[in-house]
C-alpha atoms as a PDB file:
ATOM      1  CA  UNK A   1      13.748   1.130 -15.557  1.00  0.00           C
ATOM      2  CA  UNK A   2      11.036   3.549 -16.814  1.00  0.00           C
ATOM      3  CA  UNK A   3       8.383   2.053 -18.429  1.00  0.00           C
ATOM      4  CA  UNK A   4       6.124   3.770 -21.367  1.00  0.00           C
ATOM      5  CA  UNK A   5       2.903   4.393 -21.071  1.00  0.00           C
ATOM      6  CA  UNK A   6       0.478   4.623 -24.212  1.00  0.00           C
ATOM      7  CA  UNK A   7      -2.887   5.503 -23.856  1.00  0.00           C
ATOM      8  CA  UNK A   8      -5.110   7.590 -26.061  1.00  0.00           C
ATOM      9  CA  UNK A   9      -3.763  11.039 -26.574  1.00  0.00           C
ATOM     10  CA  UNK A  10      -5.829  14.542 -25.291  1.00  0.00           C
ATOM     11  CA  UNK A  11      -5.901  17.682 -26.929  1.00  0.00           C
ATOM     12  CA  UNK A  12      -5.248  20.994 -24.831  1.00  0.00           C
ATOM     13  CA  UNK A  13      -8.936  21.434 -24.270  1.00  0.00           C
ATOM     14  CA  UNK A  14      -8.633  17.943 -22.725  1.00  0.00           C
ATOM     15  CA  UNK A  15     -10.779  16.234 -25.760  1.00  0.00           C
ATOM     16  CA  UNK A  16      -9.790  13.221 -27.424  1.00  0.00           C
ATOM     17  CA  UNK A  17      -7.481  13.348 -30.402  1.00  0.00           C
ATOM     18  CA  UNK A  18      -8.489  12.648 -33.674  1.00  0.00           C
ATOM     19  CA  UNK A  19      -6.168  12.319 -36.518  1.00  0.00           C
ATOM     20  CA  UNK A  20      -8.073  11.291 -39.595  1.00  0.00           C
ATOM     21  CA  UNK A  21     -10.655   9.916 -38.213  1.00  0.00           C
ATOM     22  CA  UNK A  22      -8.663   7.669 -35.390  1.00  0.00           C
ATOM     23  CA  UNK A  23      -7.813   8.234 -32.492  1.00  0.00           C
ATOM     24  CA  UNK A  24      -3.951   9.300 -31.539  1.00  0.00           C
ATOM     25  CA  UNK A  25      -2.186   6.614 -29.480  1.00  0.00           C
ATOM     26  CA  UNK A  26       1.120   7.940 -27.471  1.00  0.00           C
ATOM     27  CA  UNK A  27       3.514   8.566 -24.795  1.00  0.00           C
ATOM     28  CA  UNK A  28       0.636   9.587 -21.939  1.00  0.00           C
ATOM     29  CA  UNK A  29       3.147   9.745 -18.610  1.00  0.00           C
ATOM     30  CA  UNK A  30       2.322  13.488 -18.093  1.00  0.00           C
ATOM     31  CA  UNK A  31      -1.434  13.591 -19.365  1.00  0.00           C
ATOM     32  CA  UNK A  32      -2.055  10.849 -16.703  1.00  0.00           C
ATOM     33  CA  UNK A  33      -0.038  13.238 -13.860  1.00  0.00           C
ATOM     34  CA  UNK A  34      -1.753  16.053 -14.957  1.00  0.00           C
ATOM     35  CA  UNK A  35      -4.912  14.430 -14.579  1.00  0.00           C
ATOM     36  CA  UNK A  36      -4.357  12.762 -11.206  1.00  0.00           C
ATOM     37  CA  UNK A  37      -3.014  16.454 -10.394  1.00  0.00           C
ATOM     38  CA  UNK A  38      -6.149  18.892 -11.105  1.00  0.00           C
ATOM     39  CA  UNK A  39      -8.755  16.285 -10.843  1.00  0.00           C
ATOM     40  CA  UNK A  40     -10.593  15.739  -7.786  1.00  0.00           C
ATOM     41  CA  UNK A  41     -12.194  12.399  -5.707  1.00  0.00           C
ATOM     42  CA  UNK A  42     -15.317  11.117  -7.047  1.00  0.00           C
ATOM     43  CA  UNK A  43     -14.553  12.878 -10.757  1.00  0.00           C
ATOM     44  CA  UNK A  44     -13.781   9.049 -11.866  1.00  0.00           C
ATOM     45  CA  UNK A  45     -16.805   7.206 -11.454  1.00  0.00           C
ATOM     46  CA  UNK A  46     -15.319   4.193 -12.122  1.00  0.00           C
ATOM     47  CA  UNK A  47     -12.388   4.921  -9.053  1.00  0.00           C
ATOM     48  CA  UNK A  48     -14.163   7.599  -6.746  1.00  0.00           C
ATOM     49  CA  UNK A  49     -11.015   7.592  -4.632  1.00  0.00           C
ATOM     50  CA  UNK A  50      -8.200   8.304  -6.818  1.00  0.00           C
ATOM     51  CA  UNK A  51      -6.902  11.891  -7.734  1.00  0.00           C
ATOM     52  CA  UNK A  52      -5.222  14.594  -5.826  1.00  0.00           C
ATOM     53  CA  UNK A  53      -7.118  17.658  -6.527  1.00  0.00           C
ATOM     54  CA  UNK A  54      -4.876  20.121  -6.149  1.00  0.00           C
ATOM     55  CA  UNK A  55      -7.091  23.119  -6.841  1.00  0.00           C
ATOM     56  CA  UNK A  56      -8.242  22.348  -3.082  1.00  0.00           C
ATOM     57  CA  UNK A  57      -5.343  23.729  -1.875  1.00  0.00           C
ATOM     58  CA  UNK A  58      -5.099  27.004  -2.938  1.00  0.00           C
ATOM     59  CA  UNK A  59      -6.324  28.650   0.205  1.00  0.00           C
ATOM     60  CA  UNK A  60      -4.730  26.226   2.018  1.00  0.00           C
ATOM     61  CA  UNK A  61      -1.196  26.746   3.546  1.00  0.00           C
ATOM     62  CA  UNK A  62      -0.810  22.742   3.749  1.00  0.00           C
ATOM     63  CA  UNK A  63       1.324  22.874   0.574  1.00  0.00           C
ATOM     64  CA  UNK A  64       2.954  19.496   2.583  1.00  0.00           C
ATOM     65  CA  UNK A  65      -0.302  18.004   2.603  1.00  0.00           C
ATOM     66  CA  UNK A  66      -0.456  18.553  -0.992  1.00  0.00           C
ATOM     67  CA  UNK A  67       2.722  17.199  -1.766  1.00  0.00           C
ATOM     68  CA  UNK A  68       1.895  14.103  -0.040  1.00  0.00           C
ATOM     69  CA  UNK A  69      -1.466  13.810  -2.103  1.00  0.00           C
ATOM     70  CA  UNK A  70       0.552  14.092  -4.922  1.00  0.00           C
ATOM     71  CA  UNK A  71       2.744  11.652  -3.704  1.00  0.00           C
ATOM     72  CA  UNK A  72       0.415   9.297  -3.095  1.00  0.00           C
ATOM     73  CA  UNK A  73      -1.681   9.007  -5.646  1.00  0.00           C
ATOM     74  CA  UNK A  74       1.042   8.683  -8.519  1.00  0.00           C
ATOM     75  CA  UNK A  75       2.528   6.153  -6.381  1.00  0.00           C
ATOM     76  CA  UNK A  76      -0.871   4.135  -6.441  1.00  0.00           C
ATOM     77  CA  UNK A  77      -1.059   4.675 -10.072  1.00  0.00           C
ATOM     78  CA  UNK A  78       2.384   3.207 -10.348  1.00  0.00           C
ATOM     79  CA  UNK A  79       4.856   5.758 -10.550  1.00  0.00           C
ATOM     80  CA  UNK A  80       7.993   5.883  -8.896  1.00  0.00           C
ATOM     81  CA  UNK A  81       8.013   9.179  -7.372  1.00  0.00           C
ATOM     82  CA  UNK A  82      11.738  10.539  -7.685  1.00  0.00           C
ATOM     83  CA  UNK A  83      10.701  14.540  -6.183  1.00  0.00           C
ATOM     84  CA  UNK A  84       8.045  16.789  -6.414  1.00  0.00           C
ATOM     85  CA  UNK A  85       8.467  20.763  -6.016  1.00  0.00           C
ATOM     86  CA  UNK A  86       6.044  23.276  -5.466  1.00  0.00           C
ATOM     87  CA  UNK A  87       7.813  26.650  -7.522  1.00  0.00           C
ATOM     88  CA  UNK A  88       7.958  29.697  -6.300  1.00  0.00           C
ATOM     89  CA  UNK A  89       5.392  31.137  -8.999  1.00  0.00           C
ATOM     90  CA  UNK A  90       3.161  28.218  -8.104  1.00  0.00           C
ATOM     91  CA  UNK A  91       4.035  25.622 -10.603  1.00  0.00           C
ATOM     92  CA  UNK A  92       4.230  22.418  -9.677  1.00  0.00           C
ATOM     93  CA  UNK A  93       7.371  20.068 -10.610  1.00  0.00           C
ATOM     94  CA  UNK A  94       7.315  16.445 -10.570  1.00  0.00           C
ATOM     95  CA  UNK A  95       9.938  13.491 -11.598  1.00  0.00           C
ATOM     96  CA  UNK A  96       8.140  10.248 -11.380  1.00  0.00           C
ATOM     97  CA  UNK A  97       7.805   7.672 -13.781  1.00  0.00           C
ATOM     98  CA  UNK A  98       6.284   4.283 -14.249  1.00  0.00           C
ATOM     99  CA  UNK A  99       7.986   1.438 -12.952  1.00  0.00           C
END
């Protein structure tokens, strides 16, 4: 069974959001995947190791190495990875929730 994740909620800009003064607790699921996603090693002082970095592939043709990066870390974060696609116009799909 899926489990929900709260955590303090970012903006687009990726800045914490304020509502009235407070900060916005909610549903975080894909803010932490899309973290774990486009940040890379060492950008989390407090965990150098975690994060796929995905932006390192882009030149690369290892889009299998990349899933499995992907793969990985959500799994260490958690997650139950159900699939991950790479789209044909680059996007990246995932199904994987926390257990």
């Amino acid at each position: 069974m899926a489990r929900e994740m709260k955590d303090i909620s970012l903006d687009e800009g990726d800045d914490i959001l304020i509502d009235s003064g407070d900060l916005v607790i909610a549903e975080s699921t894909a803010t932490h995947q899309r973290q774990l996603l486009l940040n890379n090693k060492g950008d989390f002082k407090e965990n150098p190791t975690i994060c796929a970095g995905v932006f390192n592939y882009l030149n690369d043709e290892n889009f299998e190495g990349m899933i499995r990066a992907i793969n990985v870390e959500f799994c260490r974060d958690g997650m139950i990875v159900s699939d991950i696609k790479l789209n044909k116009d680059g996007s990246i799909e995932t199904n994987a929730v926390y257990q």
